[in-house]
PDB file of N, CA and C in Angstrom:
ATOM      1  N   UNK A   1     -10.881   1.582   5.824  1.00  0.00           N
ATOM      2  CA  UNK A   1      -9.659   0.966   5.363  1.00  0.00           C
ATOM      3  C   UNK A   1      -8.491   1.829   5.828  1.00  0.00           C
ATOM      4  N   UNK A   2      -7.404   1.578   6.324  1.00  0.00           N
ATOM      5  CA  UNK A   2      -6.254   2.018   6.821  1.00  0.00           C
ATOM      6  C   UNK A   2      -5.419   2.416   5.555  1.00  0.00           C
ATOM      7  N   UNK A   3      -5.060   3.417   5.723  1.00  0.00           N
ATOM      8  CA  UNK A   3      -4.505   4.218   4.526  1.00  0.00           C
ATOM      9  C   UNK A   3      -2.626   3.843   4.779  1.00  0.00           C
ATOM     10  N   UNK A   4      -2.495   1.982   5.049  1.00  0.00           N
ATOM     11  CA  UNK A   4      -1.265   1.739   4.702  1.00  0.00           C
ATOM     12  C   UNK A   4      -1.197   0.662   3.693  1.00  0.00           C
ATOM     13  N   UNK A   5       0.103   0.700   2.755  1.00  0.00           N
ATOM     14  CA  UNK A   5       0.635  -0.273   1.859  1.00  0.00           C
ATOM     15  C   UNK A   5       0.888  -1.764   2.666  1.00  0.00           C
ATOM     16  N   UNK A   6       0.517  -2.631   1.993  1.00  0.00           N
ATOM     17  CA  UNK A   6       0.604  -3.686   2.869  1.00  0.00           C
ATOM     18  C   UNK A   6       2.264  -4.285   1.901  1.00  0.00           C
ATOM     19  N   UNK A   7       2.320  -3.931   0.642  1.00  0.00           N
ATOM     20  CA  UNK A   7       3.624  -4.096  -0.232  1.00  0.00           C
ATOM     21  C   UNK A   7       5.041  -3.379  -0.097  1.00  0.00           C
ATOM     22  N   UNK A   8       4.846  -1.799  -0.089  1.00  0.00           N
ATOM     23  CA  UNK A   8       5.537  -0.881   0.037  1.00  0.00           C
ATOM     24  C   UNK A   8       5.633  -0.518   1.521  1.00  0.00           C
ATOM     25  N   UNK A   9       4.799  -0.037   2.495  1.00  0.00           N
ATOM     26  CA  UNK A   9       4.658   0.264   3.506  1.00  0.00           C
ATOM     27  C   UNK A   9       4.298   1.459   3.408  1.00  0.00           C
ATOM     28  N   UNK A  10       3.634   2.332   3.038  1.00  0.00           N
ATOM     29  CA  UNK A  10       3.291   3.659   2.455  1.00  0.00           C
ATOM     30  C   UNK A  10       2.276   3.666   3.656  1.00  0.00           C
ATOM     31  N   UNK A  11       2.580   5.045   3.882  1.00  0.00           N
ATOM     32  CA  UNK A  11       1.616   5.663   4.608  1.00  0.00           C
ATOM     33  C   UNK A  11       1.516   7.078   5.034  1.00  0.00           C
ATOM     34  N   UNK A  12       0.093   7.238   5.929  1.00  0.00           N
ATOM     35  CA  UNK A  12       0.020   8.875   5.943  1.00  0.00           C
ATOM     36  C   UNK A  12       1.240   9.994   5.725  1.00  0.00           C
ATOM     37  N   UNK A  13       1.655  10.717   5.076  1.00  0.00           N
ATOM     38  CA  UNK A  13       2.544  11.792   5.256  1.00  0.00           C
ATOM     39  C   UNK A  13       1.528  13.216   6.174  1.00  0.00           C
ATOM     40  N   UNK A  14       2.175  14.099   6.595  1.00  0.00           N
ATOM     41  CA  UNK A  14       1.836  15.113   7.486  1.00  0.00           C
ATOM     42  C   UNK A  14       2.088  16.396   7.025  1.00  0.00           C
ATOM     43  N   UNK A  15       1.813  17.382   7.095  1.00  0.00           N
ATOM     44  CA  UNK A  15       2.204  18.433   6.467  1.00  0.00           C
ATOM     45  C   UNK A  15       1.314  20.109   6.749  1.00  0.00           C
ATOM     46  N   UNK A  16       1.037  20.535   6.264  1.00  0.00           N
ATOM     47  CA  UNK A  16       0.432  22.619   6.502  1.00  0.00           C
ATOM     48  C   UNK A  16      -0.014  22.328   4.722  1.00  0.00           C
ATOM     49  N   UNK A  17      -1.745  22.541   4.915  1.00  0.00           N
ATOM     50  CA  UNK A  17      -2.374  23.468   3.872  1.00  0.00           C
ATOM     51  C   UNK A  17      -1.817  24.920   4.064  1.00  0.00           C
ATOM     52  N   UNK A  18      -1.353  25.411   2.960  1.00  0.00           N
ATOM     53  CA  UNK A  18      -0.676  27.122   2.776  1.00  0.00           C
ATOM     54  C   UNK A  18      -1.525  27.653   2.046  1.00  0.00           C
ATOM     55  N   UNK A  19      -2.386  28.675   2.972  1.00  0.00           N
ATOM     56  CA  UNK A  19      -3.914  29.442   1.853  1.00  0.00           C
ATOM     57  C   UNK A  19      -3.157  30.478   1.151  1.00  0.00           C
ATOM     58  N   UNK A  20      -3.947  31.327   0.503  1.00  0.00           N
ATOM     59  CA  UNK A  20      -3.293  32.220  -0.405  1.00  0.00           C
ATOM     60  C   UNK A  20      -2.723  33.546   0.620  1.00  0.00           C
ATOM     61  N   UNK A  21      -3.241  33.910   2.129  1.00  0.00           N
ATOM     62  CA  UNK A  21      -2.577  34.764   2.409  1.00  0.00           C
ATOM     63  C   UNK A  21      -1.558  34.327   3.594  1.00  0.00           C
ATOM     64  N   UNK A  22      -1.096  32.434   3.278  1.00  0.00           N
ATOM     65  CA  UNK A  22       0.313  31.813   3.649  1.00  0.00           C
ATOM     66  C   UNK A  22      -0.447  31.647   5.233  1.00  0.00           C
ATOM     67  N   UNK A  23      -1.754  31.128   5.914  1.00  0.00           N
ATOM     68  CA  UNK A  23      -1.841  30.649   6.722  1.00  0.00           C
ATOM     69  C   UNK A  23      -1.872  29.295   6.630  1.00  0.00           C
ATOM     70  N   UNK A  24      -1.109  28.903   7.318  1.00  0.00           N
ATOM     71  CA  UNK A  24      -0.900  27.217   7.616  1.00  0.00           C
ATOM     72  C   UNK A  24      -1.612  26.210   8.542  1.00  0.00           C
ATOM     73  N   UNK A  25      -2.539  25.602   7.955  1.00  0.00           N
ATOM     74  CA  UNK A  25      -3.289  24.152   8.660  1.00  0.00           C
ATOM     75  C   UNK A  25      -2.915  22.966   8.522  1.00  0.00           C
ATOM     76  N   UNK A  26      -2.861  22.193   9.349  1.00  0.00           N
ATOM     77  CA  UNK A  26      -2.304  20.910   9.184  1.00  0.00           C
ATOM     78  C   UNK A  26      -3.649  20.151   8.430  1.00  0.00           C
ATOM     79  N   UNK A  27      -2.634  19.299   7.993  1.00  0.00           N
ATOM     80  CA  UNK A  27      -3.382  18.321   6.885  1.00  0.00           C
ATOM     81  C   UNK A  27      -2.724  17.081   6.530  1.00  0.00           C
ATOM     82  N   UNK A  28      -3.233  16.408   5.792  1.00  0.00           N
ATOM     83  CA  UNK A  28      -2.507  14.597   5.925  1.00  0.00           C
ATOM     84  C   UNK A  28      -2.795  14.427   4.647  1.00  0.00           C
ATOM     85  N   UNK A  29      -1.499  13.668   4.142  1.00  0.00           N
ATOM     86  CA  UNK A  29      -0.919  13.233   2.464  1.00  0.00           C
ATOM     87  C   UNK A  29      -1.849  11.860   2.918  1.00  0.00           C
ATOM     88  N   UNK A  30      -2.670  11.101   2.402  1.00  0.00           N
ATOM     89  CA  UNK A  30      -2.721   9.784   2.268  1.00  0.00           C
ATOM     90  C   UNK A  30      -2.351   9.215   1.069  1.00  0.00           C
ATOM     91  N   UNK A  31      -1.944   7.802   1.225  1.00  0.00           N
ATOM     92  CA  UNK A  31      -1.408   7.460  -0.164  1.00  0.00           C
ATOM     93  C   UNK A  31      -3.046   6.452  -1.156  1.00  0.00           C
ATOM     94  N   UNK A  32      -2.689   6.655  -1.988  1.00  0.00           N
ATOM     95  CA  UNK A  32      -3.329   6.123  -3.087  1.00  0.00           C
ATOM     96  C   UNK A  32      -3.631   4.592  -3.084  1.00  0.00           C
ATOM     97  N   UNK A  33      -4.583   4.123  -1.929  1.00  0.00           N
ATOM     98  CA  UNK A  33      -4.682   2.838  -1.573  1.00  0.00           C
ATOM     99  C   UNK A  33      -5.318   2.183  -2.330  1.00  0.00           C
ATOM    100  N   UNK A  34      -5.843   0.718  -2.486  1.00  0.00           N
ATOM    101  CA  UNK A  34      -7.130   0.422  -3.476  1.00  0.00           C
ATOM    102  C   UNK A  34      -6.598  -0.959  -2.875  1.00  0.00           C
ATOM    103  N   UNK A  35      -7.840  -1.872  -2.543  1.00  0.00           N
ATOM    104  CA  UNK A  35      -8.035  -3.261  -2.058  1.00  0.00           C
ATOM    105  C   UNK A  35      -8.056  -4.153  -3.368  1.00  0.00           C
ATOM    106  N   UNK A  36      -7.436  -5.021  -3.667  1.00  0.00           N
ATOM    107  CA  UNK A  36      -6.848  -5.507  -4.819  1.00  0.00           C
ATOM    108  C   UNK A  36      -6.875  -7.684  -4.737  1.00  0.00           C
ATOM    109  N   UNK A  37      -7.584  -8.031  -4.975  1.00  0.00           N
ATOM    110  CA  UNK A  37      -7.679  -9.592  -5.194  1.00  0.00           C
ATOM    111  C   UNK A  37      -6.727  -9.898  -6.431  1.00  0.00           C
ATOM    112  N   UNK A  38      -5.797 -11.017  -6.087  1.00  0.00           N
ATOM    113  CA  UNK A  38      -4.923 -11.187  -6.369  1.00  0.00           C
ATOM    114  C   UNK A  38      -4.631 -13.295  -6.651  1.00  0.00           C
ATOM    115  N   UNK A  39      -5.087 -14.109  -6.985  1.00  0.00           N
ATOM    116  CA  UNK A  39      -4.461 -15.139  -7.477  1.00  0.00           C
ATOM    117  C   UNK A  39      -3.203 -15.464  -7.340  1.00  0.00           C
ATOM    118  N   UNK A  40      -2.889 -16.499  -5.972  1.00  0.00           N
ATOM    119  CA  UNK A  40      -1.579 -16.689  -5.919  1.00  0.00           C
ATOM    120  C   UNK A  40      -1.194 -18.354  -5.706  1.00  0.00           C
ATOM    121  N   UNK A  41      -0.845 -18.634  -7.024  1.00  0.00           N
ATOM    122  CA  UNK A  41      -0.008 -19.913  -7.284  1.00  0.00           C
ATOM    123  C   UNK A  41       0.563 -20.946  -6.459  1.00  0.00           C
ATOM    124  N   UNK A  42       1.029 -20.455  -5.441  1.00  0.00           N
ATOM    125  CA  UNK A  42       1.894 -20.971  -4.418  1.00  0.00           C
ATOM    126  C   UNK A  42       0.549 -21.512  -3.271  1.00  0.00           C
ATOM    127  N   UNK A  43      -0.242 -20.901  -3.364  1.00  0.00           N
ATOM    128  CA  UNK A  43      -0.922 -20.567  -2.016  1.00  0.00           C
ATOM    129  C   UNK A  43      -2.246 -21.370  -2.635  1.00  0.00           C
ATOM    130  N   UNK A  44      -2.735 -21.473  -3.928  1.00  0.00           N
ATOM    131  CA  UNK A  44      -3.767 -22.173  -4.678  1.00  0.00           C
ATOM    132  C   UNK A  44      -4.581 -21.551  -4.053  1.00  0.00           C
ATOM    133  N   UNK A  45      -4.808 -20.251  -4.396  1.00  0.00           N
ATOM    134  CA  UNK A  45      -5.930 -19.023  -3.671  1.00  0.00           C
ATOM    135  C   UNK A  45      -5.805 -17.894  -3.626  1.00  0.00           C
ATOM    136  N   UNK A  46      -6.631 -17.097  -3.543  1.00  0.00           N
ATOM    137  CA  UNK A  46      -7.185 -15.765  -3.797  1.00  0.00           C
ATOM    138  C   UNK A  46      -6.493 -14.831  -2.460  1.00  0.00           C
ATOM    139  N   UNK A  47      -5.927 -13.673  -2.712  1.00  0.00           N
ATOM    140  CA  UNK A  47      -5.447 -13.210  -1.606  1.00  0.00           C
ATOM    141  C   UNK A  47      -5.949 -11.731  -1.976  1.00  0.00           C
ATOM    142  N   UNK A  48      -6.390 -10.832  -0.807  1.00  0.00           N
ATOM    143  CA  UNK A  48      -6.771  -9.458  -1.344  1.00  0.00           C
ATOM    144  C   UNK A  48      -5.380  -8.462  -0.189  1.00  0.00           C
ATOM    145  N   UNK A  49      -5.116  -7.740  -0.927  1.00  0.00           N
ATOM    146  CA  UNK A  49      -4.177  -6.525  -0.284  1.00  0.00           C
ATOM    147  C   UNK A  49      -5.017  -5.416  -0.224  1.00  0.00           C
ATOM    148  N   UNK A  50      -4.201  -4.304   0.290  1.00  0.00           N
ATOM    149  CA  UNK A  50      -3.992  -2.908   0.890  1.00  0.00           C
ATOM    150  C   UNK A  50      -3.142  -3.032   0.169  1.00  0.00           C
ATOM    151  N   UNK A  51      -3.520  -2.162  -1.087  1.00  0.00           N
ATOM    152  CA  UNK A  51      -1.634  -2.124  -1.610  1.00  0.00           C
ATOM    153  C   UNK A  51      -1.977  -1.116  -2.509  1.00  0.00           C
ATOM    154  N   UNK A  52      -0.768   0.098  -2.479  1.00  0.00           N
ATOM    155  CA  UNK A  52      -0.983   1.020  -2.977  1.00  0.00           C
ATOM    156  C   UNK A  52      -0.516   1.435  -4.608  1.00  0.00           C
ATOM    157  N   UNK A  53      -0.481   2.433  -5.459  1.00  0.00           N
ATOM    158  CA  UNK A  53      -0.652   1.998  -7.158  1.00  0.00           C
ATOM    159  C   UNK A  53       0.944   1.994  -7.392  1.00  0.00           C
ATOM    160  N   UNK A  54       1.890   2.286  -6.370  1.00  0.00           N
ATOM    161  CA  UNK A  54       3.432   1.730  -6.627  1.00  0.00           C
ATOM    162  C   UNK A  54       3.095   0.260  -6.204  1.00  0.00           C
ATOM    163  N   UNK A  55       2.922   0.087  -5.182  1.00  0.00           N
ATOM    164  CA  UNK A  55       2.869  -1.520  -4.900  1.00  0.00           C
ATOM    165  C   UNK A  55       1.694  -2.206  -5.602  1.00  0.00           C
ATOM    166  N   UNK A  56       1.294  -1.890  -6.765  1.00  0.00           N
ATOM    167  CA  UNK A  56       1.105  -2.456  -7.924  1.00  0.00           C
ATOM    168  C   UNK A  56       1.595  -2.960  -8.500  1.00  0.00           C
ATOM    169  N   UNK A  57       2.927  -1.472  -8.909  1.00  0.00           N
ATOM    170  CA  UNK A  57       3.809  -1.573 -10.075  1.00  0.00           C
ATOM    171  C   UNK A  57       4.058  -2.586  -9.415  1.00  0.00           C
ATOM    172  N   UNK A  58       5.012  -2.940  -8.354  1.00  0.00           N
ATOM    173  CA  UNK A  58       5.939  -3.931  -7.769  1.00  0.00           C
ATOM    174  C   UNK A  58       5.491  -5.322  -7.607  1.00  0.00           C
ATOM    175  N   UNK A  59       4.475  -5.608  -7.934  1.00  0.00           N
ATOM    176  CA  UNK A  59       3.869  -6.496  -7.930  1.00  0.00           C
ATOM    177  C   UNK A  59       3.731  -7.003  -9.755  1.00  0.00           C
ATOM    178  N   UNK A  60       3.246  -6.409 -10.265  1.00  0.00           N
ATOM    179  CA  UNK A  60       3.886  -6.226 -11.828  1.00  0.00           C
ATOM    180  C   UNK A  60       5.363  -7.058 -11.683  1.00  0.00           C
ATOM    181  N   UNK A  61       6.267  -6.062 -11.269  1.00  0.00           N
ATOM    182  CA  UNK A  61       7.753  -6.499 -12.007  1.00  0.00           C
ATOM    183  C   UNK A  61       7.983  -7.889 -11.119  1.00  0.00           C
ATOM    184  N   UNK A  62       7.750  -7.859  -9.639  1.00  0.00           N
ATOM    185  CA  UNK A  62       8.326  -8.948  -8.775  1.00  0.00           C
ATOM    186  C   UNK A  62       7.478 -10.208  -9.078  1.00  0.00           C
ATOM    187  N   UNK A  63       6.184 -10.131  -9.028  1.00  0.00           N
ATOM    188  CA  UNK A  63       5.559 -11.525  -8.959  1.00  0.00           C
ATOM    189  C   UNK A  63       4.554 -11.337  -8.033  1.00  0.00           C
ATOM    190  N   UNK A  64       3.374 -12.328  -7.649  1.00  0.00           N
ATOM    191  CA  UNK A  64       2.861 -12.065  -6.762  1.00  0.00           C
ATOM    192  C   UNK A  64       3.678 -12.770  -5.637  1.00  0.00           C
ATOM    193  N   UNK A  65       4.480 -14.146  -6.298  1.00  0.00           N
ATOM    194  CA  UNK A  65       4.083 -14.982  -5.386  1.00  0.00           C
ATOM    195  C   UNK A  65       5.672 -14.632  -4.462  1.00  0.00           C
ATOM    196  N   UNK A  66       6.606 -13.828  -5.145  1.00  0.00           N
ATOM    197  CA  UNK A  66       7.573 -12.966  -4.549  1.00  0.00           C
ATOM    198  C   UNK A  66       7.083 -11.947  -3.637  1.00  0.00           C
ATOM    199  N   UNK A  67       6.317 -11.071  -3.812  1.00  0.00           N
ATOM    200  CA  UNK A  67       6.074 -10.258  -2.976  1.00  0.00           C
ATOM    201  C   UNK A  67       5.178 -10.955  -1.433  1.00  0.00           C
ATOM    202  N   UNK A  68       4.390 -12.007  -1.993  1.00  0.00           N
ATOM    203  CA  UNK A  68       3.806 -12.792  -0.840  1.00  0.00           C
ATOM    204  C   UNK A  68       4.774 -13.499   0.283  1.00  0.00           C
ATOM    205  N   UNK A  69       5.860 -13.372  -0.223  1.00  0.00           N
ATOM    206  CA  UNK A  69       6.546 -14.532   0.755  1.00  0.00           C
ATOM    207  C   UNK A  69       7.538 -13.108   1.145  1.00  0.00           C
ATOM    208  N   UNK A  70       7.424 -12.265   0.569  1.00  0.00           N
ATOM    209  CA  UNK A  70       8.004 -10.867   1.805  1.00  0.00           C
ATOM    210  C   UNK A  70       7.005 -10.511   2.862  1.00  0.00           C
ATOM    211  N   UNK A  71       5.791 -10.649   2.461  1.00  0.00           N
ATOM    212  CA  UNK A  71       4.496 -10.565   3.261  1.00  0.00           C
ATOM    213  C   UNK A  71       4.758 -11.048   4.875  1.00  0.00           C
ATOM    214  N   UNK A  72       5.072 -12.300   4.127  1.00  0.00           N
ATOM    215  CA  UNK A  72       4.855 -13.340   5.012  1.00  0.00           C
ATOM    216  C   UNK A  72       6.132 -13.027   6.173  1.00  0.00           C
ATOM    217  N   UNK A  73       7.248 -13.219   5.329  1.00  0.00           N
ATOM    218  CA  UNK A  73       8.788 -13.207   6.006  1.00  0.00           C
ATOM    219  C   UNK A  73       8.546 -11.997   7.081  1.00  0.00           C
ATOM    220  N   UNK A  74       7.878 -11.044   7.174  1.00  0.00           N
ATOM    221  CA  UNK A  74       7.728  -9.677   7.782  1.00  0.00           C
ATOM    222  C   UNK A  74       6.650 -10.125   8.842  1.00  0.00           C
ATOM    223  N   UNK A  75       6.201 -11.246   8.759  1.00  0.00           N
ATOM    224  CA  UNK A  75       5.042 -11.933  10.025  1.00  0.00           C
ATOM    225  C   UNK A  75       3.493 -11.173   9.607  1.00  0.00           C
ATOM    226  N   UNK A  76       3.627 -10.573   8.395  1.00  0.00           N
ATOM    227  CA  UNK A  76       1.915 -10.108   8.230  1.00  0.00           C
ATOM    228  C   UNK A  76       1.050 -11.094   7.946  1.00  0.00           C
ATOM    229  N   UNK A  77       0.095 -11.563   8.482  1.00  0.00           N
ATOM    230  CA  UNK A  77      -0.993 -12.543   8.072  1.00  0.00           C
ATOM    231  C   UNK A  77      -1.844 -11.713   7.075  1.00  0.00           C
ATOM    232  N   UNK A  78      -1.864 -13.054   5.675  1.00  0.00           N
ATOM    233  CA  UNK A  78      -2.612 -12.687   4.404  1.00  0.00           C
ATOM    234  C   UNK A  78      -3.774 -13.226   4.707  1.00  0.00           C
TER     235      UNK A  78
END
């Protein structure tokens, strides 16, 4: 699974593990993804995301069937 938000757009951050005597390795933030089935009204059907636990929340406050038609407007096929 691709460690991007299909809601938010979240993805890998980049960065240096710092050990205790301050040597630096690169390493990668991934965000907090989880594949999520979703019931959407508009669509009379089941839709599953990439969507990460903010684009939860946002899905919470907006709607599904709001956030689907940003989906869409952005040309992502659900």
């Amino acid at each position: 699974m691709a460690a991007h938000c299909q809601v938010t757009g979240a993805q890998p951050g980049f960065g240096h593990s710092i050990s205790h005597s301050h040597r630096r390795t690169k390493r990668r933030f991934d965000p907090n993804i989880q594949k999520k089935r979703y019931w959407v009204p508009s669509l009379r059907r089941t839709v599953v995301l990439n969507v990460s636990a903010r684009g939860i929340k946002v899905i919470d406050v907006k709607g599904i069937d709001a956030v689907v038609a940003d989906i869409r407007a952005r040309g992502e096929k659900i």
